[in-house]
C-alpha atoms as a PDB file:
ATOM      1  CA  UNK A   1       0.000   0.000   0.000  1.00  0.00           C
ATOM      2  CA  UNK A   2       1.729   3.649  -0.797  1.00  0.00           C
ATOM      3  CA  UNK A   3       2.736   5.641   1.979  1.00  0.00           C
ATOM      4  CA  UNK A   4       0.319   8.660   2.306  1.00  0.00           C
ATOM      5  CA  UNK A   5       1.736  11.997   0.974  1.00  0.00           C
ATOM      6  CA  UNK A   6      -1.108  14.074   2.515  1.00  0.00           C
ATOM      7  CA  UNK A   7      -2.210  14.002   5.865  1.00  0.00           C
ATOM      8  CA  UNK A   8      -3.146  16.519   8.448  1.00  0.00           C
ATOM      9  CA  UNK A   9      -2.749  15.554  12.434  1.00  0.00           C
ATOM     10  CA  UNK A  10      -5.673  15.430  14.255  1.00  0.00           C
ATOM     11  CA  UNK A  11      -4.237  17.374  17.175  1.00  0.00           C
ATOM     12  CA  UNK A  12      -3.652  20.206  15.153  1.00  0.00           C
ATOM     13  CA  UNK A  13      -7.600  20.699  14.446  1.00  0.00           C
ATOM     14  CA  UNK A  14      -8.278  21.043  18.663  1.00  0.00           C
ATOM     15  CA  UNK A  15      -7.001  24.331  18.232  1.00  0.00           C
ATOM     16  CA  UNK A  16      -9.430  25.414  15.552  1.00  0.00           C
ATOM     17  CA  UNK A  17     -10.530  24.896  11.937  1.00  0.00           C
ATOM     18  CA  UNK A  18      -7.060  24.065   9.906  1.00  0.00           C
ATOM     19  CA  UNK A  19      -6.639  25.454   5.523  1.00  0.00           C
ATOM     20  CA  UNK A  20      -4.065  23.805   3.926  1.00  0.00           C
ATOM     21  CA  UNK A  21      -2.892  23.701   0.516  1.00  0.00           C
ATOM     22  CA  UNK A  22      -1.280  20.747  -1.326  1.00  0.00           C
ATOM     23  CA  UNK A  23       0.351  20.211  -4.218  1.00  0.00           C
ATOM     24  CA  UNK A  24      -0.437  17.877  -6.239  1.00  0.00           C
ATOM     25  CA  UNK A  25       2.803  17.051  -8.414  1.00  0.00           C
ATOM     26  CA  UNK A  26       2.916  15.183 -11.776  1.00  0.00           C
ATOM     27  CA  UNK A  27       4.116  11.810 -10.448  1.00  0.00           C
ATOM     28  CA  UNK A  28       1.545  11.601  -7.527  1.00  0.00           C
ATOM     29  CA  UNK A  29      -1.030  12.726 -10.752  1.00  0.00           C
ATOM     30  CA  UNK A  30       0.280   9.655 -13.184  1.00  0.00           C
ATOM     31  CA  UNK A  31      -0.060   7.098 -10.914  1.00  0.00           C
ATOM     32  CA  UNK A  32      -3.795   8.267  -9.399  1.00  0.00           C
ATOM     33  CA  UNK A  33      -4.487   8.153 -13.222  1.00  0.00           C
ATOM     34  CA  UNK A  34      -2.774   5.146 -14.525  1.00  0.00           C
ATOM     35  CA  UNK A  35      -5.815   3.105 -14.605  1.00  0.00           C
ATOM     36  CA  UNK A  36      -7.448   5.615 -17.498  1.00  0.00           C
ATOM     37  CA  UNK A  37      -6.803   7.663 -20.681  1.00  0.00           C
ATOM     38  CA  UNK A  38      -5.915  10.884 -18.832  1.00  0.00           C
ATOM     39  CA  UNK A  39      -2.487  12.863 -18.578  1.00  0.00           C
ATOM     40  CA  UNK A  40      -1.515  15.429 -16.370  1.00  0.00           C
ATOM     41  CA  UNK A  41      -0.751  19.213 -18.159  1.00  0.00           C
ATOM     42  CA  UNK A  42       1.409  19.885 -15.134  1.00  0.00           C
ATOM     43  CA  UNK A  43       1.092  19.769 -11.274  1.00  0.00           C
ATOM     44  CA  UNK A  44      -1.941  19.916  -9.835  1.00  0.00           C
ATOM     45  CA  UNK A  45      -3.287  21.660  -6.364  1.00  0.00           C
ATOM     46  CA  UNK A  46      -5.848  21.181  -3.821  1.00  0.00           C
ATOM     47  CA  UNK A  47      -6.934  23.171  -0.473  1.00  0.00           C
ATOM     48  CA  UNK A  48      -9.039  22.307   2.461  1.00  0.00           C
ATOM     49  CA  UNK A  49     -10.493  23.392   5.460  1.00  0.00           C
ATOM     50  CA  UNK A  50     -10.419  20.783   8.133  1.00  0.00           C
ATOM     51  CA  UNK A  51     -12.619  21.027  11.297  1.00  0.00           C
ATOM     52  CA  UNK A  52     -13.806  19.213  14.465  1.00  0.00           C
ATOM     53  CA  UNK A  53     -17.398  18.280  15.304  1.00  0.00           C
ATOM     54  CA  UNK A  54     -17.786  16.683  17.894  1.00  0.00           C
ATOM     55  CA  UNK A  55     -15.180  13.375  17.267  1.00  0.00           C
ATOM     56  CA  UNK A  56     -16.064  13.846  13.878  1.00  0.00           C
ATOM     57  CA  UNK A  57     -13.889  15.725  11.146  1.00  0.00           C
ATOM     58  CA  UNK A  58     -15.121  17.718   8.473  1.00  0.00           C
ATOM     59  CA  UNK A  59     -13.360  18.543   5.432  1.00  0.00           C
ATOM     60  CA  UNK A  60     -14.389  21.365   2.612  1.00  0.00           C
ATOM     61  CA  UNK A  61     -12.268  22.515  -0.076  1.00  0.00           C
ATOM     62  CA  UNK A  62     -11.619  22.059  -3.743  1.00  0.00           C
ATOM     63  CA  UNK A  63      -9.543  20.475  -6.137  1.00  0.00           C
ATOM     64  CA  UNK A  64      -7.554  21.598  -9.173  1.00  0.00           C
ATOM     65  CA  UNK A  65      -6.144  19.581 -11.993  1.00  0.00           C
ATOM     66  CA  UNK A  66      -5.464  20.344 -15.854  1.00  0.00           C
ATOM     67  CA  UNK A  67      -4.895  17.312 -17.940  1.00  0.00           C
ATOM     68  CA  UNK A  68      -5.253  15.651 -21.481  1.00  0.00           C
ATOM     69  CA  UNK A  69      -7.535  12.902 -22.874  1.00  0.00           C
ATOM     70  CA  UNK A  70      -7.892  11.674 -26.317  1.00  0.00           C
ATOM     71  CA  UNK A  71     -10.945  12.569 -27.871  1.00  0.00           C
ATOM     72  CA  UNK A  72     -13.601  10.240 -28.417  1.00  0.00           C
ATOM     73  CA  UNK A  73     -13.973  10.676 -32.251  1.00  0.00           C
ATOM     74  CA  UNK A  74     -10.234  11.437 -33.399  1.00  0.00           C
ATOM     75  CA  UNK A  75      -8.300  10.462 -30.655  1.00  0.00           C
ATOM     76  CA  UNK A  76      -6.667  13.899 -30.881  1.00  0.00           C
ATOM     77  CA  UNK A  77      -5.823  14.681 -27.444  1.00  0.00           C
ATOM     78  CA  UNK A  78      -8.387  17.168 -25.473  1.00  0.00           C
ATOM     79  CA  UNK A  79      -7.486  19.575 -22.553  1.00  0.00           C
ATOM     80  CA  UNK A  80      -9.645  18.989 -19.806  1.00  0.00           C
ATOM     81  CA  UNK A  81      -9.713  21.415 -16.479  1.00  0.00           C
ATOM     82  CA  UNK A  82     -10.995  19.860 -13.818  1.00  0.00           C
ATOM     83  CA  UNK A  83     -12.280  22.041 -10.584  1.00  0.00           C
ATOM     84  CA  UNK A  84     -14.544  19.411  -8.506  1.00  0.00           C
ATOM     85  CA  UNK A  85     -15.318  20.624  -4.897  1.00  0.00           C
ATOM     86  CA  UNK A  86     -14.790  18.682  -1.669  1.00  0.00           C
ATOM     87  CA  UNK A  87     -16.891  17.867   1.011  1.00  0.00           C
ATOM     88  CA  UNK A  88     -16.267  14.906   3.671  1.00  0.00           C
ATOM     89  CA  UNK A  89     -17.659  13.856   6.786  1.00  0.00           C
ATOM     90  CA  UNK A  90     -15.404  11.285   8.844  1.00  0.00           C
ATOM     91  CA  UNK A  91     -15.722   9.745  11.713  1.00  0.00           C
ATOM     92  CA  UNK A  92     -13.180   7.446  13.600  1.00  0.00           C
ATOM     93  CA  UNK A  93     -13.056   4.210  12.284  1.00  0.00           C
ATOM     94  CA  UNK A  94     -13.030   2.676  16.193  1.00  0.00           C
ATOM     95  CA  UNK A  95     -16.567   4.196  16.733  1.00  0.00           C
ATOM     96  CA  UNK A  96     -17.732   4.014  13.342  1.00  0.00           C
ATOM     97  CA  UNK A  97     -21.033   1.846  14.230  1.00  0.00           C
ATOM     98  CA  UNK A  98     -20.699  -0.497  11.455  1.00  0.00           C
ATOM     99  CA  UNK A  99     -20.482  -3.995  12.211  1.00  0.00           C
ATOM    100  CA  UNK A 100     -17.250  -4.188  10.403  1.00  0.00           C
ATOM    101  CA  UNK A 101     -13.634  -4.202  11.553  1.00  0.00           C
ATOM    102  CA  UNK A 102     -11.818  -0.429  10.385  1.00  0.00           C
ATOM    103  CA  UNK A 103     -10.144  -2.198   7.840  1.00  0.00           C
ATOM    104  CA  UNK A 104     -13.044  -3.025   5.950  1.00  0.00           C
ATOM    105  CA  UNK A 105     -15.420   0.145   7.296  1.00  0.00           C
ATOM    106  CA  UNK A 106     -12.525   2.490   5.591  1.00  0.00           C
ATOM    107  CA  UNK A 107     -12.160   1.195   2.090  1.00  0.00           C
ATOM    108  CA  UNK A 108     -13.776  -1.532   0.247  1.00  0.00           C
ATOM    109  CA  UNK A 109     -10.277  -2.545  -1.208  1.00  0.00           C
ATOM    110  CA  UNK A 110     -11.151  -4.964  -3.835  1.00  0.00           C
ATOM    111  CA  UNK A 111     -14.272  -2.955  -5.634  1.00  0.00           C
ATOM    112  CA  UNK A 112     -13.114   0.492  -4.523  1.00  0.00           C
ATOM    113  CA  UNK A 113      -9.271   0.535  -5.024  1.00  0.00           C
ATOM    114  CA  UNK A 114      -9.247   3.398  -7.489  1.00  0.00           C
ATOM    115  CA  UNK A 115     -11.687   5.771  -6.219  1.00  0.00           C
ATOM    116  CA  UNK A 116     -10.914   5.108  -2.330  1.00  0.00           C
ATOM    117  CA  UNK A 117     -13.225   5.113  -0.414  1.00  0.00           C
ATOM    118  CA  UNK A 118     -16.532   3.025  -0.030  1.00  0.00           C
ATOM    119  CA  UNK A 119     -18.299   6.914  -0.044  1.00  0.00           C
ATOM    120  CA  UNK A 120     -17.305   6.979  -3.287  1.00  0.00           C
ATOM    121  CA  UNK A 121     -20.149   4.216  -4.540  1.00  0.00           C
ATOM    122  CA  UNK A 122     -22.465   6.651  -2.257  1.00  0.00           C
ATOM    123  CA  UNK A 123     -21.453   9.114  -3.642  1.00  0.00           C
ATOM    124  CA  UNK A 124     -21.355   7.732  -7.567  1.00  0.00           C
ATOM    125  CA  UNK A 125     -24.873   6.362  -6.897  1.00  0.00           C
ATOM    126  CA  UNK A 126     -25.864   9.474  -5.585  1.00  0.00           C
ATOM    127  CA  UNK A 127     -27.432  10.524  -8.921  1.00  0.00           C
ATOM    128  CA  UNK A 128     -29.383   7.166  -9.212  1.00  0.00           C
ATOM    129  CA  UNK A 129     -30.880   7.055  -6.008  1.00  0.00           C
ATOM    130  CA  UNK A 130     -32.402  10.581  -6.787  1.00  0.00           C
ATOM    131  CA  UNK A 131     -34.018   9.718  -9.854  1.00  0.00           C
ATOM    132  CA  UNK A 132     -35.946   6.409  -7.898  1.00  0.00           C
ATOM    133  CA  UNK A 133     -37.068   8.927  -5.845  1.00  0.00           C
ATOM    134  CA  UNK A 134     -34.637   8.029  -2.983  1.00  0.00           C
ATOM    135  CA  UNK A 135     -32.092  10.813  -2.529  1.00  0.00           C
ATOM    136  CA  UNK A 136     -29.135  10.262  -0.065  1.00  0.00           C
ATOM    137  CA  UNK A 137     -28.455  13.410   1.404  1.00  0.00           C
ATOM    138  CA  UNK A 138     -25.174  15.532   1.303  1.00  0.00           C
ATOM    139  CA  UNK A 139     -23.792  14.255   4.481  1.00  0.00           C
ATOM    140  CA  UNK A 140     -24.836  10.546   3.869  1.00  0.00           C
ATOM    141  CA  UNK A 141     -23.050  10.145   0.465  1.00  0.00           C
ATOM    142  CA  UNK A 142     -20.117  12.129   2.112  1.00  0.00           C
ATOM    143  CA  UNK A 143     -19.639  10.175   4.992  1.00  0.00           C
ATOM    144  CA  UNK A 144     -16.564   7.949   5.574  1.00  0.00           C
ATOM    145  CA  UNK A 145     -13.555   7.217   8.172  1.00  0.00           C
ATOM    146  CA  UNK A 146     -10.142   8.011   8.947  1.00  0.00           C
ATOM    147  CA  UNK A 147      -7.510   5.953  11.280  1.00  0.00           C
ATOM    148  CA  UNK A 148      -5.033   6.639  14.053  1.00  0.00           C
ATOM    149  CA  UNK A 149      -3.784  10.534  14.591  1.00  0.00           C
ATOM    150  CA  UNK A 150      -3.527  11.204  10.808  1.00  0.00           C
ATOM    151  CA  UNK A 151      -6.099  12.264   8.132  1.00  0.00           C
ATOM    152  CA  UNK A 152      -4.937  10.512   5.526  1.00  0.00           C
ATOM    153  CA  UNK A 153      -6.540  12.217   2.269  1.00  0.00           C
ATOM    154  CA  UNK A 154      -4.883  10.686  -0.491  1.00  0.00           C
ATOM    155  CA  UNK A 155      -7.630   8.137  -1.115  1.00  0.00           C
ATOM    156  CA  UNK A 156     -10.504  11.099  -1.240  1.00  0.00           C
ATOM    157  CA  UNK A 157      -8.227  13.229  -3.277  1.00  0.00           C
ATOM    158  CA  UNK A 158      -7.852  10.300  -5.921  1.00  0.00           C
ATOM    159  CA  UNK A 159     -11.794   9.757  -5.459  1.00  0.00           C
ATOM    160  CA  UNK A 160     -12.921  13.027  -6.752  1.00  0.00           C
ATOM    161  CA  UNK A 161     -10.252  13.208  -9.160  1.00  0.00           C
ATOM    162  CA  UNK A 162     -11.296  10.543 -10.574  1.00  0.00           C
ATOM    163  CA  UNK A 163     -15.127  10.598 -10.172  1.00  0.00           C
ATOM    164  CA  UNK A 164     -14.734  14.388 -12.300  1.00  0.00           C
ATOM    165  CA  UNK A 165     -13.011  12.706 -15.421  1.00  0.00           C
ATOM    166  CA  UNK A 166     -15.547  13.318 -18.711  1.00  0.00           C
ATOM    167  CA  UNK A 167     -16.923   9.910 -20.084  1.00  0.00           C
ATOM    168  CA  UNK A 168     -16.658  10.916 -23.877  1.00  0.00           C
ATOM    169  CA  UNK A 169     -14.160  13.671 -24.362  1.00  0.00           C
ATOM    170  CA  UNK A 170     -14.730  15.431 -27.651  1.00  0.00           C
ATOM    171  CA  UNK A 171     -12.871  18.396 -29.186  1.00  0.00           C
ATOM    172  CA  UNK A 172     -14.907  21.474 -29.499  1.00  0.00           C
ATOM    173  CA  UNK A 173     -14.160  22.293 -32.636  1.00  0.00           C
ATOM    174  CA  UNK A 174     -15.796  18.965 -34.250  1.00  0.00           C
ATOM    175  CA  UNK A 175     -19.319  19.450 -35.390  1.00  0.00           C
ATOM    176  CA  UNK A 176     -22.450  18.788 -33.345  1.00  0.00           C
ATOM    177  CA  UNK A 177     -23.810  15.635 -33.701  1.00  0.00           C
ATOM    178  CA  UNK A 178     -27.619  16.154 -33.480  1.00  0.00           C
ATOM    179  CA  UNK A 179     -29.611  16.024 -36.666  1.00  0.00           C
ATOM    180  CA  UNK A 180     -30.441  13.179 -39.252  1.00  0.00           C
ATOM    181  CA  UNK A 181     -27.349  10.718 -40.224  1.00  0.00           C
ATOM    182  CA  UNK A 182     -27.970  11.457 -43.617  1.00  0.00           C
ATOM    183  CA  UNK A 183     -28.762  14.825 -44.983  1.00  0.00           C
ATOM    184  CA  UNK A 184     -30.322  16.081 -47.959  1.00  0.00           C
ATOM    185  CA  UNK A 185     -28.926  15.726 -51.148  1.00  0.00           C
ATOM    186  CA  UNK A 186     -26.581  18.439 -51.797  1.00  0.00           C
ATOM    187  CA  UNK A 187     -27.510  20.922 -54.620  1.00  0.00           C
ATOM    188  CA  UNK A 188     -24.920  19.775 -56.875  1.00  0.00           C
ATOM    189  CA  UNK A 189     -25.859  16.154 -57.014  1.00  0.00           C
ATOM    190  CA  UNK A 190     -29.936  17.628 -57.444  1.00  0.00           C
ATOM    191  CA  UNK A 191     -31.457  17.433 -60.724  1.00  0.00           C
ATOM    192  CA  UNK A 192     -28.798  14.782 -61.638  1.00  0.00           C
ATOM    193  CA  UNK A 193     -29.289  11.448 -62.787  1.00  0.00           C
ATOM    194  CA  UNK A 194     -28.226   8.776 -60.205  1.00  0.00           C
ATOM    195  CA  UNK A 195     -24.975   6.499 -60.343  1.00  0.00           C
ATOM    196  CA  UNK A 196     -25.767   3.259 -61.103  1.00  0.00           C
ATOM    197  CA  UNK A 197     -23.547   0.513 -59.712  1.00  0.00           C
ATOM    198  CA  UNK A 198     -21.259  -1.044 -62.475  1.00  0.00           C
ATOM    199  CA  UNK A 199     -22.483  -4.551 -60.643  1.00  0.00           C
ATOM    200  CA  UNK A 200     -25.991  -3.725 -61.869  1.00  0.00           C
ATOM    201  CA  UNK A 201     -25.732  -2.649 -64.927  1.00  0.00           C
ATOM    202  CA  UNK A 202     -26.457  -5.487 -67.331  1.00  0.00           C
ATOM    203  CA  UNK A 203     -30.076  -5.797 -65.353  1.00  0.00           C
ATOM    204  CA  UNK A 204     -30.479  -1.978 -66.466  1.00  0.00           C
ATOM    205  CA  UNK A 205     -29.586  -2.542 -70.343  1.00  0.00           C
ATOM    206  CA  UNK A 206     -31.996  -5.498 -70.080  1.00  0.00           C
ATOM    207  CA  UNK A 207     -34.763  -3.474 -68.435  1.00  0.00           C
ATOM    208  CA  UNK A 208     -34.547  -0.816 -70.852  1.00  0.00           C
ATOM    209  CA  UNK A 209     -34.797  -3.350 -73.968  1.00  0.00           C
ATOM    210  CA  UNK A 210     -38.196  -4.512 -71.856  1.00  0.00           C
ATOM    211  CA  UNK A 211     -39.304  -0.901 -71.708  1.00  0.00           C
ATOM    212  CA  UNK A 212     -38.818  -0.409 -75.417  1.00  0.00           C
ATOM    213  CA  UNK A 213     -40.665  -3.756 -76.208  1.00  0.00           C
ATOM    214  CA  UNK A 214     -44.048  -2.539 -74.521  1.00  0.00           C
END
């Protein structure tokens, strides 16, 4: 498992609210994104405001990434700026009411690797439950758990990076794609006689010798 590269002590948040700013350099960016078509542009950042409530921690910020994806119709690659905000609700895994030991509360590791945390399928399912008419609220589909004295946010950094990529990717200088599949004829071709296929021709010649015979 990689070491985590940011992580905020939770003694420092007894004092008050924390902000901190990370950067989020290329190599820590290539290997959150080795698993899809995107490239970094450059290094990325991220800042956060990290609180206590109660033994609960919330964090608020946003995150900001430029990268590259090939587009969906040329492959050409496509810049793509990526500004998702951040908004988590954790709770100590050791009093996190769950049934489960922390390992397993904190991140389902075999479905959940990439994205990080099991919030992220609450909060990728979000969407979904809203349109059956079951919602999950802001603070539902945000909450999650951290271990030990660190906040470890590597995992929920990758998770909204990688929630934010674009499905289809498509330069904006390509034409829209709405409208029929195949237009009208265009005025040159109108008024013309059509091609016939070379195939077909000896079935023409003998139609028109039946046309002449009536």
């Amino acid at each position: 498992m990689t070491k985590a590269v940011f992580t905020v002590p939770v003694a420092d948040l007894e004092r008050g609210p924390k902000t901190v700013t990370f950067t989020l350099d290329e190599a820590w960016l290539r290997h959150t994104l080795e698993d899809s078509q995107a490239t970094p542009r450059g290094p990325g950042s991220v800042t956060v405001e990290l609180s206590k409530n109660g033994p609960d921690v919330m964090v608020r910020g946003r995150l900001e990434v430029s990268l590259s994806m090939p587009c969906v119709v040329t492959l050409d690659p496509v810049d793509v700026d990526l500004n998702p905000e951040i908004f988590l609700m954790l709770a100590p895994a050791s009093t996190e009411n769950t049934g489960k030991s922390p390992k397993k509360s904190r991140r389902g590791e075999q479905k959940a690797e990439v994205a990080g945390a099991p919030a992220a399928k609450r909060r990728r399912s979000a969407k979904e439950d809203d349109e059956e008419g079951e919602e999950l609220d802001p603070v539902t589909a945000a909450r999650d758990v951290f271990q030990g004295s660190q906040i470890e946010l590597d995992p929920f950094f990758r998770e909204f990076l990688i929630l934010e990529l674009p499905m289809f990717p498509r330069r904006s200088d390509l034409p829209s794609t709405e409208g029929p599949a195949i237009g009208p004829p265009s005025a040159a071709t109108e008024g013309q006689e059509p091609v016939i296929d070379p195939r077909l021709l000896p079935l023409a010649a003998l139609r028109s010798r039946l046309e002449r015979k009536d």
